[in-house]
C-alpha atoms as a PDB file:
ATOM      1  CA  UNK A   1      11.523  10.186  32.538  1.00  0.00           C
ATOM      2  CA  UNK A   2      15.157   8.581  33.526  1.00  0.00           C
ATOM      3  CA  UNK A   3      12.971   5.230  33.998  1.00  0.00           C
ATOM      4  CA  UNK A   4      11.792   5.514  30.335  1.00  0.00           C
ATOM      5  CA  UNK A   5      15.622   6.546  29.118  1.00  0.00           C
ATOM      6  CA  UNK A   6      16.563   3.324  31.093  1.00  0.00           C
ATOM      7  CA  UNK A   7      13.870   1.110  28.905  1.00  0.00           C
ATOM      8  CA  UNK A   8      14.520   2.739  25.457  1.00  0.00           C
ATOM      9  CA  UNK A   9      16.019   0.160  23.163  1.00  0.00           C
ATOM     10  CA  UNK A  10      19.578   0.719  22.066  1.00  0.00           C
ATOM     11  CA  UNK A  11      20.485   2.592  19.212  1.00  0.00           C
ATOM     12  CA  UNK A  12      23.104   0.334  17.739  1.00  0.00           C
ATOM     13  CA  UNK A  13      21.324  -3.129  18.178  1.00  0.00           C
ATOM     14  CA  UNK A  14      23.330  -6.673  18.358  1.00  0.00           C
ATOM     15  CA  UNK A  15      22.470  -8.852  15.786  1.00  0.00           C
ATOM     16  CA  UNK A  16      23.671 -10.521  12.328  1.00  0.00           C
ATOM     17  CA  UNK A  17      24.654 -10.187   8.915  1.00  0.00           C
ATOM     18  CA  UNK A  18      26.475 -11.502   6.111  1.00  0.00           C
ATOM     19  CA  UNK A  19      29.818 -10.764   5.375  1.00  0.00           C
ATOM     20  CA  UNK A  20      30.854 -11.479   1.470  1.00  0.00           C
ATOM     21  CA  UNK A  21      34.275 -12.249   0.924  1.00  0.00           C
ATOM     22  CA  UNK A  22      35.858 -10.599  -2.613  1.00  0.00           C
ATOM     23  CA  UNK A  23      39.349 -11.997  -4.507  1.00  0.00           C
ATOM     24  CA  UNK A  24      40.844  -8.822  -3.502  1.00  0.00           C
ATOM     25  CA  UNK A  25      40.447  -9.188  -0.181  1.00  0.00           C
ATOM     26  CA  UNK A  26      38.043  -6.788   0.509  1.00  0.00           C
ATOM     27  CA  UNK A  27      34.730  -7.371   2.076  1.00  0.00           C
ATOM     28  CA  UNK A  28      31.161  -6.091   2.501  1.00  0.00           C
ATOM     29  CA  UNK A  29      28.578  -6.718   5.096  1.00  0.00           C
ATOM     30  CA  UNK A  30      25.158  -7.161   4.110  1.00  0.00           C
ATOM     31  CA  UNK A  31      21.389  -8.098   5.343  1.00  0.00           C
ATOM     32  CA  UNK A  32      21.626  -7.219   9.307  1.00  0.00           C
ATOM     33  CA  UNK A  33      19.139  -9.192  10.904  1.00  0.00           C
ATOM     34  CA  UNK A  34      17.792 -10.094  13.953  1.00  0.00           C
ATOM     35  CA  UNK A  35      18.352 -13.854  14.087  1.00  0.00           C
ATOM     36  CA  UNK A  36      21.163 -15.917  12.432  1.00  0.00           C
ATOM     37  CA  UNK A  37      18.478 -18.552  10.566  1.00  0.00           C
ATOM     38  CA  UNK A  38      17.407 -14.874   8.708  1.00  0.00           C
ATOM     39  CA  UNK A  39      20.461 -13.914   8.072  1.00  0.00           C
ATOM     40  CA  UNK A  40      21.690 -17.681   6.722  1.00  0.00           C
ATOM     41  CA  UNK A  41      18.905 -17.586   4.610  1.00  0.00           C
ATOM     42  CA  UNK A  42      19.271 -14.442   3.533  1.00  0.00           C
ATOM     43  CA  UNK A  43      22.836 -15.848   2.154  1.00  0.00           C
ATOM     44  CA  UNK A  44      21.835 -18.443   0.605  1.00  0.00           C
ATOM     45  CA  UNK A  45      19.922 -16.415  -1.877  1.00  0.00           C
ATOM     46  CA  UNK A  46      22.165 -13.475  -2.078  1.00  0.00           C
ATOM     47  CA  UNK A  47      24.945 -16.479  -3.729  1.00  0.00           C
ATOM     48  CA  UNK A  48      22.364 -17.962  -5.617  1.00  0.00           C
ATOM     49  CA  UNK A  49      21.902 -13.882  -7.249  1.00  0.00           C
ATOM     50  CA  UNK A  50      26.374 -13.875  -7.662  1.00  0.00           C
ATOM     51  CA  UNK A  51      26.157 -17.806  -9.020  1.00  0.00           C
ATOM     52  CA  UNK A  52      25.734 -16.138 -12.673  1.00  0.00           C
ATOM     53  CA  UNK A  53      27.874 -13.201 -12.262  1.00  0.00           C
ATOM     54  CA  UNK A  54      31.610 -13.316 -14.161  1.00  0.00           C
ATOM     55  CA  UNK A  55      32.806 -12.081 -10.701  1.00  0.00           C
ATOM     56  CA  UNK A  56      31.727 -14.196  -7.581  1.00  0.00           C
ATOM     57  CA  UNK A  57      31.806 -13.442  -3.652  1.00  0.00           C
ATOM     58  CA  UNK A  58      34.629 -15.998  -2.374  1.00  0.00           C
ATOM     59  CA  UNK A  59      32.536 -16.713   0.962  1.00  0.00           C
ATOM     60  CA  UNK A  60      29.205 -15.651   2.225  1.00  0.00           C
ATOM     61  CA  UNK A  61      29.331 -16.526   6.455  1.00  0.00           C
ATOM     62  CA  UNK A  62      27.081 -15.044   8.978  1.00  0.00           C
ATOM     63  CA  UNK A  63      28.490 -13.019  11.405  1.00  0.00           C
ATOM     64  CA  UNK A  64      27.723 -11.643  14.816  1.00  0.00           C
ATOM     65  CA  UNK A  65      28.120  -7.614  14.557  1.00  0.00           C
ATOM     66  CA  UNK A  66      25.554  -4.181  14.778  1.00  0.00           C
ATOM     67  CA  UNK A  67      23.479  -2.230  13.208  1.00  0.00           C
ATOM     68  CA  UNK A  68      25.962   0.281  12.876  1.00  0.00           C
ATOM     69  CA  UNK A  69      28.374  -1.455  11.785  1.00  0.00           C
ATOM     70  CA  UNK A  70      25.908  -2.494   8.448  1.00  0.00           C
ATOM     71  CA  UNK A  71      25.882   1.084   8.280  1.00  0.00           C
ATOM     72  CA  UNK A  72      29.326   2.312   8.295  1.00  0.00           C
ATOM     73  CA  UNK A  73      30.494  -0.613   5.883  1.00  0.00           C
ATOM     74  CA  UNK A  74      27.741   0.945   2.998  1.00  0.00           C
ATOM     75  CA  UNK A  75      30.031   3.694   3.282  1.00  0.00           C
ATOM     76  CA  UNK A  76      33.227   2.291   3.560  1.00  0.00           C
ATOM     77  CA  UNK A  77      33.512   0.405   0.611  1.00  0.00           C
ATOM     78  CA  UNK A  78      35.619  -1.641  -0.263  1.00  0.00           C
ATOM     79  CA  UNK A  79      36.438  -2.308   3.387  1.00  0.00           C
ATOM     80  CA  UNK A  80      39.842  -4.197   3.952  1.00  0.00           C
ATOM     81  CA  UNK A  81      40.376  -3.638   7.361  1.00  0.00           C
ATOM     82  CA  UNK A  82      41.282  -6.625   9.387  1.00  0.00           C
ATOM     83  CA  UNK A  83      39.140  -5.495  12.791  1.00  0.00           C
ATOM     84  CA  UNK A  84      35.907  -6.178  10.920  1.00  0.00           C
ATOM     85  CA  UNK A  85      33.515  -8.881  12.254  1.00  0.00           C
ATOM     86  CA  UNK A  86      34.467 -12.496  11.289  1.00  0.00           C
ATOM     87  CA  UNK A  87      32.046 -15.511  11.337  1.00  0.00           C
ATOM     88  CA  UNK A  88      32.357 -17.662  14.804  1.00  0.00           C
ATOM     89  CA  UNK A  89      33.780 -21.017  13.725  1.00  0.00           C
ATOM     90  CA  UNK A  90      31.111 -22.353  15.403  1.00  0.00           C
ATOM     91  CA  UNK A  91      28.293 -20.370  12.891  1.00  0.00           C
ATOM     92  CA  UNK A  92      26.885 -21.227   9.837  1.00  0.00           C
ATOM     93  CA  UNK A  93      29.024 -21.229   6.838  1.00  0.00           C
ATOM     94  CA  UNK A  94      27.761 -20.749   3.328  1.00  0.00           C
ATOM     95  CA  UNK A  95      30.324 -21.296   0.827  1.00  0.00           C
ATOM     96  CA  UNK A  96      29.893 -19.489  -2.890  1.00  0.00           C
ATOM     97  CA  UNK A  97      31.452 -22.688  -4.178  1.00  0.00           C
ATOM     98  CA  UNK A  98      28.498 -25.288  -3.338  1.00  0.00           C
END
């Protein structure tokens, strides 16, 4: 039993999503998936859907965060706060102006 506890899979997985950036400075986060080529892609045609909207995500960037996470930011919306995942300079950055 305590083996099988030790094996389970945790409930809050690592993994990535995309964080859209708003004028007002607040921010979502969107799409968790398991690897960052899903979740790029996954951007791309989320700004493709805001191109032909009067109001436009500033950024879409992939960024390392959890499951929960995803979850608590579909209720905290519009989130603000400053301690929320940011995209790894080193990640994949899809700007809404291309």
């Amino acid at each position: 039993m305590v083996i099988a506890m030790l094996q389970r899979k945790p409930a809050w997985p690592a993994g990535f999503a995309v964080r859209r950036d708003w004028p007002d400075g607040s921010h979502d986060l969107v799409a968790f998936r398991g690897s960052a080529g899903q979740a790029r892609r996954f951007a791309r045609r989320d700004r493709a859907y805001w191109r032909r909207s009067p109001l436009r995500p500033l950024t879409h960037t992939v960024v390392v965060t959890s499951r929960r996470d995803v979850v608590l930011h579909a209720a905290r919306h519009p989130c603000a706060s400053p301690d929320c995942p940011t995209a790894d300079p080193a990640a994949a950055h899809v700007s809404a102006a291309r």
